[in-house]
C-alpha atoms as a PDB file:
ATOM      1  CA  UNK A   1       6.375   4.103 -12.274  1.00  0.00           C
ATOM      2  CA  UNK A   2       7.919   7.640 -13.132  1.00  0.00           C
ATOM      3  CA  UNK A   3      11.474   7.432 -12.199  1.00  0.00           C
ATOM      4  CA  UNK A   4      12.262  11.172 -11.167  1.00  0.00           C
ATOM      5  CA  UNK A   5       9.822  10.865  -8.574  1.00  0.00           C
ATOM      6  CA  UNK A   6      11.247  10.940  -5.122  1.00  0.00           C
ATOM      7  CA  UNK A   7      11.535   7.510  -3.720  1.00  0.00           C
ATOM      8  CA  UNK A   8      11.267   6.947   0.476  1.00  0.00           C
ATOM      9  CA  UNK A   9      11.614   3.566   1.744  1.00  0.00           C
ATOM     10  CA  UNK A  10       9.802   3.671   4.930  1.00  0.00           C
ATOM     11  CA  UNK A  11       7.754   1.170   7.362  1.00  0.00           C
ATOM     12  CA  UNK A  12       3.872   1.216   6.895  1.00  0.00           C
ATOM     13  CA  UNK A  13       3.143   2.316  10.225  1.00  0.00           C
ATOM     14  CA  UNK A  14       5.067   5.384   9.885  1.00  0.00           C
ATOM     15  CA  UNK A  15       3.238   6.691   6.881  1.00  0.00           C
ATOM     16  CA  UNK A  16       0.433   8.990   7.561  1.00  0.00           C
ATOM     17  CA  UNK A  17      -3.408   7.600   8.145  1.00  0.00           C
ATOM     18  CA  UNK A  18      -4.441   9.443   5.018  1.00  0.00           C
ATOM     19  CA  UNK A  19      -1.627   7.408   3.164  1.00  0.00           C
ATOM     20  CA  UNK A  20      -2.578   4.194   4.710  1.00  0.00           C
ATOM     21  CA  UNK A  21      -6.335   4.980   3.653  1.00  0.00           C
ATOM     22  CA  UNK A  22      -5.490   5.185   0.062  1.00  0.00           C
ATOM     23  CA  UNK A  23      -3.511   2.250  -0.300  1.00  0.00           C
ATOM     24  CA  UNK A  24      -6.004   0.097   1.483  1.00  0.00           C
ATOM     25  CA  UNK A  25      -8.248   1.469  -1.422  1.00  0.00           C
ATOM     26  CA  UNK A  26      -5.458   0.087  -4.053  1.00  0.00           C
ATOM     27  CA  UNK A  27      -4.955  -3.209  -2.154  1.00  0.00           C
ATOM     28  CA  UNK A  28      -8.323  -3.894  -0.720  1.00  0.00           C
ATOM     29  CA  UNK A  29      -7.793  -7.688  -0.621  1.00  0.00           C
ATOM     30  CA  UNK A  30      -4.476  -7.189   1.047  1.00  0.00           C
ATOM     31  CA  UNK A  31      -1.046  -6.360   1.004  1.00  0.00           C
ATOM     32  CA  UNK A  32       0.960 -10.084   0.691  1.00  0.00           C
ATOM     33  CA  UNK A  33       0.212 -10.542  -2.525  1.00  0.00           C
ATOM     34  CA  UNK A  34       1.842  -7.686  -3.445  1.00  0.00           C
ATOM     35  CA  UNK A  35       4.808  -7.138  -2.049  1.00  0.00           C
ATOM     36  CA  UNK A  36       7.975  -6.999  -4.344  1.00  0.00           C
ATOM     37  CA  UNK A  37      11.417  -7.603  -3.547  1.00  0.00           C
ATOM     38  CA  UNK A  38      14.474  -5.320  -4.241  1.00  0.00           C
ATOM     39  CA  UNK A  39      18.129  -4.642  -2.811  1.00  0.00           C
ATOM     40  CA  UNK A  40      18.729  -1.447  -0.345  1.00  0.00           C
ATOM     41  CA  UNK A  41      21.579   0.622  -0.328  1.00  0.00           C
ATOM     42  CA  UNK A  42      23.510  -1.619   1.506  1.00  0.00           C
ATOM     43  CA  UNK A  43      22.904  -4.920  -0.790  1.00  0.00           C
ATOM     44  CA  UNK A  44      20.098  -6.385   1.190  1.00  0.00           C
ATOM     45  CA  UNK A  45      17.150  -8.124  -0.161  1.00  0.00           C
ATOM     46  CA  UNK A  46      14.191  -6.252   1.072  1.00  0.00           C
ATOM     47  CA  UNK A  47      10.467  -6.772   0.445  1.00  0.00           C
ATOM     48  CA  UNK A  48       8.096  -3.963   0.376  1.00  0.00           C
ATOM     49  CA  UNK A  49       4.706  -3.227  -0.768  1.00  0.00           C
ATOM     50  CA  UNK A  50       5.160  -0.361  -3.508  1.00  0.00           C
ATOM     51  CA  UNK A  51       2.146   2.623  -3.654  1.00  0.00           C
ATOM     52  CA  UNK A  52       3.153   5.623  -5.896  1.00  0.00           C
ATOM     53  CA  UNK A  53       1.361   9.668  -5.363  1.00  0.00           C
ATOM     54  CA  UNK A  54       2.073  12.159  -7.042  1.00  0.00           C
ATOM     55  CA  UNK A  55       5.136  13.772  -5.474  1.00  0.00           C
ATOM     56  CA  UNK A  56       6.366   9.781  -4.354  1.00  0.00           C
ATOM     57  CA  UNK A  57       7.339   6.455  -4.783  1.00  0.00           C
ATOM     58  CA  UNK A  58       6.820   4.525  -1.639  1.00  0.00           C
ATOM     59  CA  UNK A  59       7.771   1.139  -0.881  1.00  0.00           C
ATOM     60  CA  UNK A  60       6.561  -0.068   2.132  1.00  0.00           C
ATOM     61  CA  UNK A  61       8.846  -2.387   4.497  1.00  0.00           C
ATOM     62  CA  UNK A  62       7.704  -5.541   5.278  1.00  0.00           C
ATOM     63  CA  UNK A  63       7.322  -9.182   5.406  1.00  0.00           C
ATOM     64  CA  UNK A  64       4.491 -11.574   4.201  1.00  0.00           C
ATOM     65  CA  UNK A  65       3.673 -12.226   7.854  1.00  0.00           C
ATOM     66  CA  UNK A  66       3.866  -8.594   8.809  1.00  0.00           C
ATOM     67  CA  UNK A  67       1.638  -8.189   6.043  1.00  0.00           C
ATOM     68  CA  UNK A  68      -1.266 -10.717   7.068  1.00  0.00           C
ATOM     69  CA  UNK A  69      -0.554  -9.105  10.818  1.00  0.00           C
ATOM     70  CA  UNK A  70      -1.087  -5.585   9.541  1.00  0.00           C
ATOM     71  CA  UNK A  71      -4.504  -6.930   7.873  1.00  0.00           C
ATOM     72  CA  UNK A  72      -5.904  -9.290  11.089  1.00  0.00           C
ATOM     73  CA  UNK A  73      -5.053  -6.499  13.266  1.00  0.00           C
ATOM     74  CA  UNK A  74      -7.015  -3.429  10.945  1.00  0.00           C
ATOM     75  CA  UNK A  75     -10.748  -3.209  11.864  1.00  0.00           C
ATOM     76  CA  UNK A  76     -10.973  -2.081   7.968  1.00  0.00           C
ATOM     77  CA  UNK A  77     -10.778  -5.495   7.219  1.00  0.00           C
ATOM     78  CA  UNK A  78     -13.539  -8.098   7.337  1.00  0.00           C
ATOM     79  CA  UNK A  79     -12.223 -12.044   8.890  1.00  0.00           C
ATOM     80  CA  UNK A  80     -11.390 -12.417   5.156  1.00  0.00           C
ATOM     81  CA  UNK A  81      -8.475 -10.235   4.976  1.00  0.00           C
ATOM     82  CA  UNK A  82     -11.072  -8.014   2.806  1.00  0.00           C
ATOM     83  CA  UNK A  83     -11.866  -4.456   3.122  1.00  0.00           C
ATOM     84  CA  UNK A  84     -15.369  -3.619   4.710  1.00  0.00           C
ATOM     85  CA  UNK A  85     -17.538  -2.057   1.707  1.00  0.00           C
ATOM     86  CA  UNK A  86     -18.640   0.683   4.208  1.00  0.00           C
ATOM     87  CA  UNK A  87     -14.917   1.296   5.118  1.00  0.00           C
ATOM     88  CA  UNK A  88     -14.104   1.348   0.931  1.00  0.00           C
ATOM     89  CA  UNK A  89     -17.153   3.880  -0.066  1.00  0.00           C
ATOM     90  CA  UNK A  90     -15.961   6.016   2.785  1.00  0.00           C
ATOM     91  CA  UNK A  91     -12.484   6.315   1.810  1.00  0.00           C
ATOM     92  CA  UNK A  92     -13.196   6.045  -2.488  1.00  0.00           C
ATOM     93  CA  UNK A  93     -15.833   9.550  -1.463  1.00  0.00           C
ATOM     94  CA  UNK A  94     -12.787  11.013   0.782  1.00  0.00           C
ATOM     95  CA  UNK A  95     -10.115  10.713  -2.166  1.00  0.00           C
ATOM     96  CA  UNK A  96     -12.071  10.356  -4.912  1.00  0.00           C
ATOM     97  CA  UNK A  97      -9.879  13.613  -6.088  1.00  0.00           C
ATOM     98  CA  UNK A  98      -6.845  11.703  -6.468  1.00  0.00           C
ATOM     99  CA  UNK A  99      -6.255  10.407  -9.999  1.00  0.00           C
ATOM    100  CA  UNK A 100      -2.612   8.855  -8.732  1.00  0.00           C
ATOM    101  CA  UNK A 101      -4.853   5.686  -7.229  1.00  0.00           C
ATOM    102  CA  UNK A 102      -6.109   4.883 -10.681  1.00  0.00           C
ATOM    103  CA  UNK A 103      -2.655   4.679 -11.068  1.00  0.00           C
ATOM    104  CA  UNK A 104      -1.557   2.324  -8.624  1.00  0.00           C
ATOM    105  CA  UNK A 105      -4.394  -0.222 -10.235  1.00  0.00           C
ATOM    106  CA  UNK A 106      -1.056  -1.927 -12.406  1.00  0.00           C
ATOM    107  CA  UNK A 107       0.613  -3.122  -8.896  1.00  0.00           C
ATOM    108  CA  UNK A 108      -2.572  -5.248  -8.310  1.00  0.00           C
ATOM    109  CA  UNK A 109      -2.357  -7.062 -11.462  1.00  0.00           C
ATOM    110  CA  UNK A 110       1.345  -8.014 -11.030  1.00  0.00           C
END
């Protein structure tokens, strides 16, 4: 994670569809797994689900049951909480520009 990048903590559904697209593309099996936990400003243990670009370092607010929600609730998904294959060659063609998802392939393994 480059750490002069500019860093927004900010709730998934706020992000842009084109944002959202690409990190279902980095976390096709789901967020929960992922998230990580870290204090705000103000001292407060927050969890978030982190995606980096180039110009940012997002980390996404919320909780593991926010996270399963997000997934049941996102037609991307299969009943498995997996990413439809159609819905993942679709979006790998659409941003298949982007070297910063490569990128992002180190959050899955943590």
């Amino acid at each position: 994670m480059n750490k002069n990048k500019l860093r927004v903590i900010q709730d998934f559904e706020k992000v842009s569809v084109e944002i959202q697209e690409q990190i279902k593309l980095v976390y096709p099996e789901g967020f929960s797994q992922h998230l990580i936990e870290f204090r705000n400003k103000n001292g407060e243990t927050v969890s978030a689900l982190p995606f980096e670009t180039d110009e940012k370092i997002y980390m996404l607010r919320m909780s593991v049951k926010k996270a399963k929600q997000i997934i049941l609730d996102d037609t991307d998904y299969d009943d498995d909480g997996i990413l439809k294959d159609e819905i993942k060659e679709k979006y790998e063609d659409e941003y298949s520009d982007l070297e910063y998802l490569s990128d992002n392939e180190n959050y899955e393994e943590d």
